[in-house]
N, C-alpha and C. Protein backbone atom coordinates (compact mmCIF):
# COMPACT_ATOMS: atom_id res chain seq x y z
N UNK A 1 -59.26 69.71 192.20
CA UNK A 1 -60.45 69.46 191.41
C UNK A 1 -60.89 68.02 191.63
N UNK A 2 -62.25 67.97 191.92
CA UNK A 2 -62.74 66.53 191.75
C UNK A 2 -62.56 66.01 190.52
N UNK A 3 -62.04 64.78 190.16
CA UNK A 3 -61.50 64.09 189.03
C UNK A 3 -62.60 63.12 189.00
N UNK A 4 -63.67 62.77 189.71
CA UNK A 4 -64.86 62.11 189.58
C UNK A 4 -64.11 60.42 189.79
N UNK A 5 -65.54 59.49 189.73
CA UNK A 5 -64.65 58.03 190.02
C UNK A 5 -64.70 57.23 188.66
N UNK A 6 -64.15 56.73 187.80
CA UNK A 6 -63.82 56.35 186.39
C UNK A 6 -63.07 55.13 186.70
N UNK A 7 -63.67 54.00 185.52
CA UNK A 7 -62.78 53.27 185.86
C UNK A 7 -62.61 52.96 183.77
N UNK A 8 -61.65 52.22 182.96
CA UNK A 8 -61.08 52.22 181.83
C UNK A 8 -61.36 50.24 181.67
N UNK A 9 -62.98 50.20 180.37
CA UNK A 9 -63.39 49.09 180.37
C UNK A 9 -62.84 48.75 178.79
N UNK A 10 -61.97 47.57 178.66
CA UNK A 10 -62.62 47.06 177.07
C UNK A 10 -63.57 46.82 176.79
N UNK A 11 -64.32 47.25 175.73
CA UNK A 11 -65.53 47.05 175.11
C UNK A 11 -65.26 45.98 174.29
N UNK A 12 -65.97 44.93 174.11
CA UNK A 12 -66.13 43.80 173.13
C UNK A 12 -67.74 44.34 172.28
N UNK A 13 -67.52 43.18 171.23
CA UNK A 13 -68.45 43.37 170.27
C UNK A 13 -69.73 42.70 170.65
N UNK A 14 -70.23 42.65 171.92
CA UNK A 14 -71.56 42.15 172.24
C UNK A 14 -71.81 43.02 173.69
N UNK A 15 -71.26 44.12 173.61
CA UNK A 15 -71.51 45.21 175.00
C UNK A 15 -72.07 45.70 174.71
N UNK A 16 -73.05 45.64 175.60
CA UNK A 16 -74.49 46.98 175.62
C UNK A 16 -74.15 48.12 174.98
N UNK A 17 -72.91 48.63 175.35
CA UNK A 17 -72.71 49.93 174.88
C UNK A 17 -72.21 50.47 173.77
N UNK A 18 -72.12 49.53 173.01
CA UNK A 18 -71.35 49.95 171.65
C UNK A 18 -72.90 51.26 170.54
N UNK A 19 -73.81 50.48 170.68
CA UNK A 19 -74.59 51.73 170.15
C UNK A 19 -74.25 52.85 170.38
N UNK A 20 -74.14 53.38 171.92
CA UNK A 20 -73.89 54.47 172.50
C UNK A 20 -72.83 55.14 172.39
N UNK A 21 -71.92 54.36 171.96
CA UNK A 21 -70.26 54.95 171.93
C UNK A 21 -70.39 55.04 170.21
N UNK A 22 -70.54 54.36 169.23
CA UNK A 22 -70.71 54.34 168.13
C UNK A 22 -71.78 55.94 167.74
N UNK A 23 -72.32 56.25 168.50
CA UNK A 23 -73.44 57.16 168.26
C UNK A 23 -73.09 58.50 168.59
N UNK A 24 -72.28 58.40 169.53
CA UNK A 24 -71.81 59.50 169.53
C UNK A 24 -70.33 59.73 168.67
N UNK A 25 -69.55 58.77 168.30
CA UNK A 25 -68.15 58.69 167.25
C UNK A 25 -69.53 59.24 165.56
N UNK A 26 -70.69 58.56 165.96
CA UNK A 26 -71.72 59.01 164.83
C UNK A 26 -72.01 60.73 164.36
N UNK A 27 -72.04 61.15 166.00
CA UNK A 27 -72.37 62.55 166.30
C UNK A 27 -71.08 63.37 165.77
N UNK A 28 -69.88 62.87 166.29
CA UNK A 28 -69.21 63.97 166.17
C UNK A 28 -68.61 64.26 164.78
N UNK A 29 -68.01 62.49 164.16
CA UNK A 29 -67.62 62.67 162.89
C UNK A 29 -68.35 61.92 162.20
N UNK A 30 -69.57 61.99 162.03
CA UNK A 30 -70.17 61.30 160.42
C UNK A 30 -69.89 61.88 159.33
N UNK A 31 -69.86 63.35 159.57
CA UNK A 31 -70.12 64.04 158.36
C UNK A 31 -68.57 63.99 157.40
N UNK A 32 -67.14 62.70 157.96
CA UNK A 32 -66.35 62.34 157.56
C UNK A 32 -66.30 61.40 156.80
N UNK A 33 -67.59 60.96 157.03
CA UNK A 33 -68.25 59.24 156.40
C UNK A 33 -69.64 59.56 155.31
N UNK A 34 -69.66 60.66 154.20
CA UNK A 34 -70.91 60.77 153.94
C UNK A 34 -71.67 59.69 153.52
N UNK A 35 -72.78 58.99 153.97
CA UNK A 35 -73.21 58.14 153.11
C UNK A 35 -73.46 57.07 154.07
N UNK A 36 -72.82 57.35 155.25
CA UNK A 36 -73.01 56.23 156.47
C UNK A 36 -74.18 56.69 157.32
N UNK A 37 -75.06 55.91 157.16
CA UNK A 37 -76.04 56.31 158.52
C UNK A 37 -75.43 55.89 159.51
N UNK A 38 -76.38 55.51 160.69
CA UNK A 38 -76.39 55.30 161.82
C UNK A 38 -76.56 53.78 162.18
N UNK A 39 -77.03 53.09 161.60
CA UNK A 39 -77.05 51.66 161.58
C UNK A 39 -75.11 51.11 160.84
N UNK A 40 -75.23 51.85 159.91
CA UNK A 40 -73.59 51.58 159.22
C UNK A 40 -72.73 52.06 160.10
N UNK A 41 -72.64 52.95 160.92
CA UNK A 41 -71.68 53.14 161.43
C UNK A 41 -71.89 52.41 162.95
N UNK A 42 -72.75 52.08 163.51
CA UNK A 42 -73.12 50.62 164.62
C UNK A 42 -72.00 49.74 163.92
N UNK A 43 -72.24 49.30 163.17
CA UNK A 43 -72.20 48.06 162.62
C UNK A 43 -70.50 48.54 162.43
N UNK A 44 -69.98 49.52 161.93
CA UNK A 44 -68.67 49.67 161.29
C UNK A 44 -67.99 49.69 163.04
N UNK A 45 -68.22 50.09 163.85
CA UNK A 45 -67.99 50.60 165.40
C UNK A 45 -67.66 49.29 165.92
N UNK A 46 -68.75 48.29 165.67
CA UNK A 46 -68.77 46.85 166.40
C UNK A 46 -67.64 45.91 165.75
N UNK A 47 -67.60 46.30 164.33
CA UNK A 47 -66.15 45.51 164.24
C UNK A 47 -64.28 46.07 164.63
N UNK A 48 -64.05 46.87 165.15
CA UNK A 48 -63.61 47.86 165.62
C UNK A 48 -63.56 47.10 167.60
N UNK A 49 -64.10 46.71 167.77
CA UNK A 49 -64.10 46.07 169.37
C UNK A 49 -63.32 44.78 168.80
N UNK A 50 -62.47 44.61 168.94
CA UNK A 50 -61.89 43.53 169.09
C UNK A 50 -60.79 42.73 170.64
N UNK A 51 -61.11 41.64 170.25
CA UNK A 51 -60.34 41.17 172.16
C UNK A 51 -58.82 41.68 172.87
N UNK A 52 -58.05 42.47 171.48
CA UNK A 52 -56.79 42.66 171.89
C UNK A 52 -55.76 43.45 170.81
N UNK A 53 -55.22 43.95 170.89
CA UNK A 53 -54.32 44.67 169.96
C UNK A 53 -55.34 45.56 168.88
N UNK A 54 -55.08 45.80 167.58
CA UNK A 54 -55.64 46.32 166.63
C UNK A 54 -56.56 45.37 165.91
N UNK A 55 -57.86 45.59 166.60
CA UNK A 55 -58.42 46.99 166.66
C UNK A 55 -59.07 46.81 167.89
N UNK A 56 -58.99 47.76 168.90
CA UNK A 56 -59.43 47.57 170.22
C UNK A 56 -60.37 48.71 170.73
N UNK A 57 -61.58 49.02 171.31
CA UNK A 57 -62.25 50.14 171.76
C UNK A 57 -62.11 49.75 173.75
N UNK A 58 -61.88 50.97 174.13
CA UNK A 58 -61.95 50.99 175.28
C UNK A 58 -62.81 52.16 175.69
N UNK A 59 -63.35 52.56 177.25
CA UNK A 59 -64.56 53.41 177.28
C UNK A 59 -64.17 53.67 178.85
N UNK A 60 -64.40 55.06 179.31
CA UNK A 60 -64.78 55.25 180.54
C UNK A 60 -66.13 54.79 180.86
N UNK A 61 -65.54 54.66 182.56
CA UNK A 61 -66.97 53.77 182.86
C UNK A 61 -67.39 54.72 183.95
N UNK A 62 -68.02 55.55 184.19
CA UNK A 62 -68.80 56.13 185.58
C UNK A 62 -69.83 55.35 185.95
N UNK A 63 -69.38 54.20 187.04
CA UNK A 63 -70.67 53.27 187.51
C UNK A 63 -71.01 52.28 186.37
N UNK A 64 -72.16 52.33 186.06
CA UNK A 64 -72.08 51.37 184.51
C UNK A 64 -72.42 51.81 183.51
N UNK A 65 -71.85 53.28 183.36
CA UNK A 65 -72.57 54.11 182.10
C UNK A 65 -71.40 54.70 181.72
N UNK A 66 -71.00 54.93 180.25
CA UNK A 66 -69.80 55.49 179.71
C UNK A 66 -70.39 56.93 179.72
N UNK A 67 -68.60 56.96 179.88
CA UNK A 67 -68.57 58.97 179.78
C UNK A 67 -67.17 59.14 178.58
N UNK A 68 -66.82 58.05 178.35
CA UNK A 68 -65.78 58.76 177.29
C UNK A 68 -65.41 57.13 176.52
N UNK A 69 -64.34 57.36 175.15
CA UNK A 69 -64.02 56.46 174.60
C UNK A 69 -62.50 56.50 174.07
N UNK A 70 -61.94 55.79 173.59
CA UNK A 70 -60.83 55.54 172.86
C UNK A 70 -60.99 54.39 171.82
N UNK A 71 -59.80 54.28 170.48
CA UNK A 71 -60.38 53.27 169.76
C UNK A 71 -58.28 53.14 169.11
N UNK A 72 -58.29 51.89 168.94
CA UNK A 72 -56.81 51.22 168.89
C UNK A 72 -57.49 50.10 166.97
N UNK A 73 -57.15 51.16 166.06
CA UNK A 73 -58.03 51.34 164.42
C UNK A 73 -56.55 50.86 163.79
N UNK A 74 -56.57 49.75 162.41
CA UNK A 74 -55.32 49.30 161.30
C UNK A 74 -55.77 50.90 160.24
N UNK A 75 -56.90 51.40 160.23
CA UNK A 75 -57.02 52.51 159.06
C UNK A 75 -58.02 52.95 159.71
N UNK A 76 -57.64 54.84 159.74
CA UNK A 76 -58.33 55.77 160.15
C UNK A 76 -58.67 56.90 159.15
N UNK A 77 -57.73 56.63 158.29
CA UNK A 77 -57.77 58.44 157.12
C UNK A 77 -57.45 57.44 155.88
N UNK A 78 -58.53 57.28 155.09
CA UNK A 78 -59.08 56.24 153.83
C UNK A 78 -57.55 56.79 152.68
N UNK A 79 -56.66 58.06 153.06
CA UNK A 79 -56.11 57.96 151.87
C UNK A 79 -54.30 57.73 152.48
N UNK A 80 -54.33 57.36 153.55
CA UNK A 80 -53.19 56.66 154.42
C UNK A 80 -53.03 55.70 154.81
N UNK A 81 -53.24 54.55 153.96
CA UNK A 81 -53.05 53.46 154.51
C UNK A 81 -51.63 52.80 154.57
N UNK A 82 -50.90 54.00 154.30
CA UNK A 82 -49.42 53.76 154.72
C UNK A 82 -49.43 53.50 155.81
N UNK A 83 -49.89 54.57 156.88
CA UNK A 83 -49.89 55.00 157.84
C UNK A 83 -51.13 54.23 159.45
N UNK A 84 -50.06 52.79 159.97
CA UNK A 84 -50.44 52.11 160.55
C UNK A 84 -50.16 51.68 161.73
N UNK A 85 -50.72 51.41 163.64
CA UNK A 85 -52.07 51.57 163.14
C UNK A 85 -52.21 52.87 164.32
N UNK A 86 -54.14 53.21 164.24
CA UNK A 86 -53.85 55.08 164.47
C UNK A 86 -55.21 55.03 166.04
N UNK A 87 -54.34 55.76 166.92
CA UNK A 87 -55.33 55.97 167.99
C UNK A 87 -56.50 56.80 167.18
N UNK A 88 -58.26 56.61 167.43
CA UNK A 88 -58.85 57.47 167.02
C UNK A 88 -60.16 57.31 168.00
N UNK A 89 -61.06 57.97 167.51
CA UNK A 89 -62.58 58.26 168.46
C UNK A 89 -62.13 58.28 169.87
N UNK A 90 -61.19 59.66 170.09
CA UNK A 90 -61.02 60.34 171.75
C UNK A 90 -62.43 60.89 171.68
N UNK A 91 -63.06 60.53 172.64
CA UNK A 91 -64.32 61.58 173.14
C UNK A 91 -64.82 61.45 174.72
N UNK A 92 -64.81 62.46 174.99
CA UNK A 92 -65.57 62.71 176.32
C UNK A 92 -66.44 63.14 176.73
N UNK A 93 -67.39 62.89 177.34
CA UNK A 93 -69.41 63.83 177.22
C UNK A 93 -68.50 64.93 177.92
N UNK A 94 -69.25 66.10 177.16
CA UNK A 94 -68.98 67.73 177.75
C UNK A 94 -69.06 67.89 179.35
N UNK A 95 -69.57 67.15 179.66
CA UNK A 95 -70.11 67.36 181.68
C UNK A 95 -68.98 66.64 182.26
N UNK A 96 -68.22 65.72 181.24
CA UNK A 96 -66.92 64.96 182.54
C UNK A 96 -65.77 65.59 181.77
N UNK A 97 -65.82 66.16 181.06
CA UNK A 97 -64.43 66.75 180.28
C UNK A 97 -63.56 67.72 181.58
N UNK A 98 -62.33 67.82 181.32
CA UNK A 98 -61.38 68.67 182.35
C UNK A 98 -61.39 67.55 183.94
N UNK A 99 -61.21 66.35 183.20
CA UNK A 99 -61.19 65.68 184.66
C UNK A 99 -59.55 64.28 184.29
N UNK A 100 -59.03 64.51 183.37
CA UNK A 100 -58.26 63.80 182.45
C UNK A 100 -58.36 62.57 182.01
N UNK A 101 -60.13 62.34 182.11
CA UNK A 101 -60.41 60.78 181.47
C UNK A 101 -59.59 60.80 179.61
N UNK A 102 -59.56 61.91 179.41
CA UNK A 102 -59.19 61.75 177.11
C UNK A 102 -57.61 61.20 177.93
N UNK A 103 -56.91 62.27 178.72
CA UNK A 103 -55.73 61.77 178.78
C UNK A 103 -55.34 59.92 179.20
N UNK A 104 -56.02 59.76 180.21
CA UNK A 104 -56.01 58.76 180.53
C UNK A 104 -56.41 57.40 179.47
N UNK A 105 -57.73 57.32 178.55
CA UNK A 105 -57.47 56.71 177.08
C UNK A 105 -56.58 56.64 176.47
N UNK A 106 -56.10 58.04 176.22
CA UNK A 106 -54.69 57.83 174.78
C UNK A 106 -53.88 57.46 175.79
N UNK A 107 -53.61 57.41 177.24
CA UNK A 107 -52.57 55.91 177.51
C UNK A 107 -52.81 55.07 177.30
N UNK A 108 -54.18 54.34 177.61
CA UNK A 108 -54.47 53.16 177.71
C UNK A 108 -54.48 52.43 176.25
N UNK A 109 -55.10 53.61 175.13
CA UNK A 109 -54.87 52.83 174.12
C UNK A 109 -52.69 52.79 173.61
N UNK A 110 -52.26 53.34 174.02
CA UNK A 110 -50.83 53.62 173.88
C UNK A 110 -49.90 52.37 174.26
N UNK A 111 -50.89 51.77 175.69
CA UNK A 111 -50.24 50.65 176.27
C UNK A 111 -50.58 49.53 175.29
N UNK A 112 -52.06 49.50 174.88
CA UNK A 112 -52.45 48.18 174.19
C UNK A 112 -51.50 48.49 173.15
N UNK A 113 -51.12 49.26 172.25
CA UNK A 113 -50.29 49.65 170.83
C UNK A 113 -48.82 48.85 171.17
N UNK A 114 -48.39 49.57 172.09
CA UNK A 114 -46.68 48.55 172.63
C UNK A 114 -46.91 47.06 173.00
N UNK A 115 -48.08 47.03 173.50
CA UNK A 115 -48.07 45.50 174.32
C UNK A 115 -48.04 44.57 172.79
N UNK A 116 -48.43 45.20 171.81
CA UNK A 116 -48.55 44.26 170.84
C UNK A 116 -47.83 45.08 169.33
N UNK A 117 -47.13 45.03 169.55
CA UNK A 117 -45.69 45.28 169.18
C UNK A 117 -45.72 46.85 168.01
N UNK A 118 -46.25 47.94 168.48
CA UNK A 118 -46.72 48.99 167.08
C UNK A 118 -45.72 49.95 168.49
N UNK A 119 -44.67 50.29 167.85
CA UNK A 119 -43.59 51.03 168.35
C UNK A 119 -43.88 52.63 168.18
N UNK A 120 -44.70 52.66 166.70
CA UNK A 120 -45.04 53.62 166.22
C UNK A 120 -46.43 53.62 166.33
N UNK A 121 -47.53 54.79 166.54
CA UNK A 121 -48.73 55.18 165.61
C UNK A 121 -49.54 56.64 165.81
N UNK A 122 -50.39 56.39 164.93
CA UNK A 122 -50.79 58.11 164.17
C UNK A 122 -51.97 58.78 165.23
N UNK A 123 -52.29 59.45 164.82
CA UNK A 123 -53.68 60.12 164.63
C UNK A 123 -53.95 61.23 164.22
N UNK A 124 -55.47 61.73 163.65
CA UNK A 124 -55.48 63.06 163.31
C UNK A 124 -56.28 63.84 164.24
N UNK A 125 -56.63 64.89 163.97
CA UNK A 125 -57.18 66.00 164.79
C UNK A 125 -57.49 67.20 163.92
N UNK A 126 -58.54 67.83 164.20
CA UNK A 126 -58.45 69.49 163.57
C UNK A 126 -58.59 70.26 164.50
N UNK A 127 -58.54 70.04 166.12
CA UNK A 127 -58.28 71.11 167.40
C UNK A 127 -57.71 70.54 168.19
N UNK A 128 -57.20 68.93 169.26
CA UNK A 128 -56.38 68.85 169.81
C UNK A 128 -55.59 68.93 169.42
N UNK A 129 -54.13 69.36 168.99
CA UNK A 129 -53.45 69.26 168.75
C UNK A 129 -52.36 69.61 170.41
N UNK A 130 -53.08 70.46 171.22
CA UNK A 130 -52.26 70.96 172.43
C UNK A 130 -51.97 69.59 173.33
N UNK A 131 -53.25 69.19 173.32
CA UNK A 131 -53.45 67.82 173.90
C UNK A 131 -52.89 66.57 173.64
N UNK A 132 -52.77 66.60 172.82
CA UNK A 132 -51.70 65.39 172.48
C UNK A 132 -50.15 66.14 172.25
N UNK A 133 -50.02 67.11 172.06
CA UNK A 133 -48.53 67.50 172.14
C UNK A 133 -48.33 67.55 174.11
N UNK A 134 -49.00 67.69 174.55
CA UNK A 134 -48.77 67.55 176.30
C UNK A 134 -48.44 66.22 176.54
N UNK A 135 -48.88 65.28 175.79
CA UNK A 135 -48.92 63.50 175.82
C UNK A 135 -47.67 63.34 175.25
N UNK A 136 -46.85 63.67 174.38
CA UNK A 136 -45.86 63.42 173.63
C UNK A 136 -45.82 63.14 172.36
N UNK A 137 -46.94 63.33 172.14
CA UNK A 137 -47.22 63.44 170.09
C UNK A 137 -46.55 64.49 169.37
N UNK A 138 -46.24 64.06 168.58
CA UNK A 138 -45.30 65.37 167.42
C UNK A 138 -46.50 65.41 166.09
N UNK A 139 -46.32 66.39 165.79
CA UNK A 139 -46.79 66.85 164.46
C UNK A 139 -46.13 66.29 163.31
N UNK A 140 -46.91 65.60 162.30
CA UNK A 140 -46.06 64.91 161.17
C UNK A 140 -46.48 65.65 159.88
N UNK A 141 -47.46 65.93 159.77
CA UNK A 141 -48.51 66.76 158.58
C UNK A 141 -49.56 67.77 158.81
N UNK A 142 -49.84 68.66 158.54
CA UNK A 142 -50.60 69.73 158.18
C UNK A 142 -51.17 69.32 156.94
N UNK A 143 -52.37 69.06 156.81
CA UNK A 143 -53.23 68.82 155.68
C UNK A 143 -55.09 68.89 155.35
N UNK A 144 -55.83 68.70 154.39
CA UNK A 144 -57.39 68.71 154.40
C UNK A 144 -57.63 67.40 154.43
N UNK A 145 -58.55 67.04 155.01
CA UNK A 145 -58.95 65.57 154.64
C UNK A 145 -60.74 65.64 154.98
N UNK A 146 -61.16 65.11 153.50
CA UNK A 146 -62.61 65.38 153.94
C UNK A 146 -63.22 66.98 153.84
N UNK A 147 -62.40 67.80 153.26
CA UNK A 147 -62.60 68.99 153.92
C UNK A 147 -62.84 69.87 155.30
N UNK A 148 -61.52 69.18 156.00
CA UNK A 148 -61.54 69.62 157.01
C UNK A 148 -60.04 69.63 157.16
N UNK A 149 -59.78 70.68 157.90
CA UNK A 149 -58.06 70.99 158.11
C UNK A 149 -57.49 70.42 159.29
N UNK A 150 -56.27 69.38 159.14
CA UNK A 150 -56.36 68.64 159.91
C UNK A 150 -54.71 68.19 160.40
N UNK A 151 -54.31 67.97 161.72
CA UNK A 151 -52.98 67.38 161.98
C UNK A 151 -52.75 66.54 161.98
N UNK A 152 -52.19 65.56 161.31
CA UNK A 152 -51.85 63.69 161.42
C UNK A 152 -50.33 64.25 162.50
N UNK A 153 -50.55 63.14 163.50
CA UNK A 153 -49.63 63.66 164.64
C UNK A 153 -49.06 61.73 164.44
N UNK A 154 -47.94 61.65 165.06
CA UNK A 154 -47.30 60.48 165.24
C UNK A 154 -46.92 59.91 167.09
N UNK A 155 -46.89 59.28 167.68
CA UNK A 155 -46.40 58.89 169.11
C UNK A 155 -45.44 57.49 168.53
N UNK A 156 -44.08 57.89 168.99
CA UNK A 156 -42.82 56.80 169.19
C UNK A 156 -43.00 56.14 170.27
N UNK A 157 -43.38 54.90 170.85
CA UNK A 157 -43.42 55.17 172.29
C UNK A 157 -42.21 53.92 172.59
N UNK A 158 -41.54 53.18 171.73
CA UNK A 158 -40.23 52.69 171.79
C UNK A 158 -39.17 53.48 171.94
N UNK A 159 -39.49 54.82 172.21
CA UNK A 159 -38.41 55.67 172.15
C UNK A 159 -38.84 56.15 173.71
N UNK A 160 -40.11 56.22 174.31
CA UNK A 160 -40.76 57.22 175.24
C UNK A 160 -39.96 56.93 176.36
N UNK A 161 -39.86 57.83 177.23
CA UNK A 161 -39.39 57.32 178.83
C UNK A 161 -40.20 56.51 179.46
């Protein structure tokens, strides 16, 4: 299969593209945020780019246009703030999906997580769950959040090969 040519950019908080990546993290889960438009969640997205560790956004790059994202978040699920800190906003445009850019993110954000010392961290889901169990994520909870049914999964990666 052509895997297409991709290359894995940090996004900082003055990149063209944060609208675009924010807009679509807008598209898929706002309706997790009621009450946030689209300017609030820009704005919530852009602080979220930070230069290193938590909180970090990274983005596929096809040429100079994103096709996918990752995000390295201290709080992802407003009633876990036990629970720190959590890969979130995997997304890939439908036309580059099945080429393993998602896989390739949740490494990259996996590496930034160890490089700066989080041995442990979360995320949720209400359909990958296959996908990150192929990565080495375990299942920690079965639960609703938001009204939506959902897996909080964990990655050890002080333990990983």
């Amino acid at each position: 299969m052509d895997t297409g040519c991709f290359r894995l950019l940090r996004i900082d908080d003055a990149s063209p593209h944060v609208a675009t990546l924010a807009g679509w993290a807008h598209e898929e889960w706002g309706h997790l945020h009621p009450g946030r438009d689209l300017e609030a969640a820009i704005a919530s997205f852009r602080a979220d780019c930070g230069p290193a560790g938590v909180p970090s956004v990274f983005a596929a790059m096809a040429d100079e246009r994103p096709v996918g994202m990752a995000s390295l978040v201290a709080d992802d699920m407003s009633d876990r703030r036990d629970l720190t800190p959590w890969l979130a906003s995997v997304y890939v445009r439908p036309e580059w999906r099945g080429r393993g850019i998602a896989s390739r993110l949740v490494r990259r954000v996996e590496e930034e997580a160890l490089a700066h010392g989080h041995g442990r961290f979360y995320l949720y889901t209400p359909d990958q769950q296959a996908l990150y169990r192929r990565l080495g994520w375990k299942d920690l909870e079965d639960r609703h959040y938001r009204g939506e049914a959902v897996t909080i999964m964990h990655r050890d990666l002080a333990s990983s090969p």
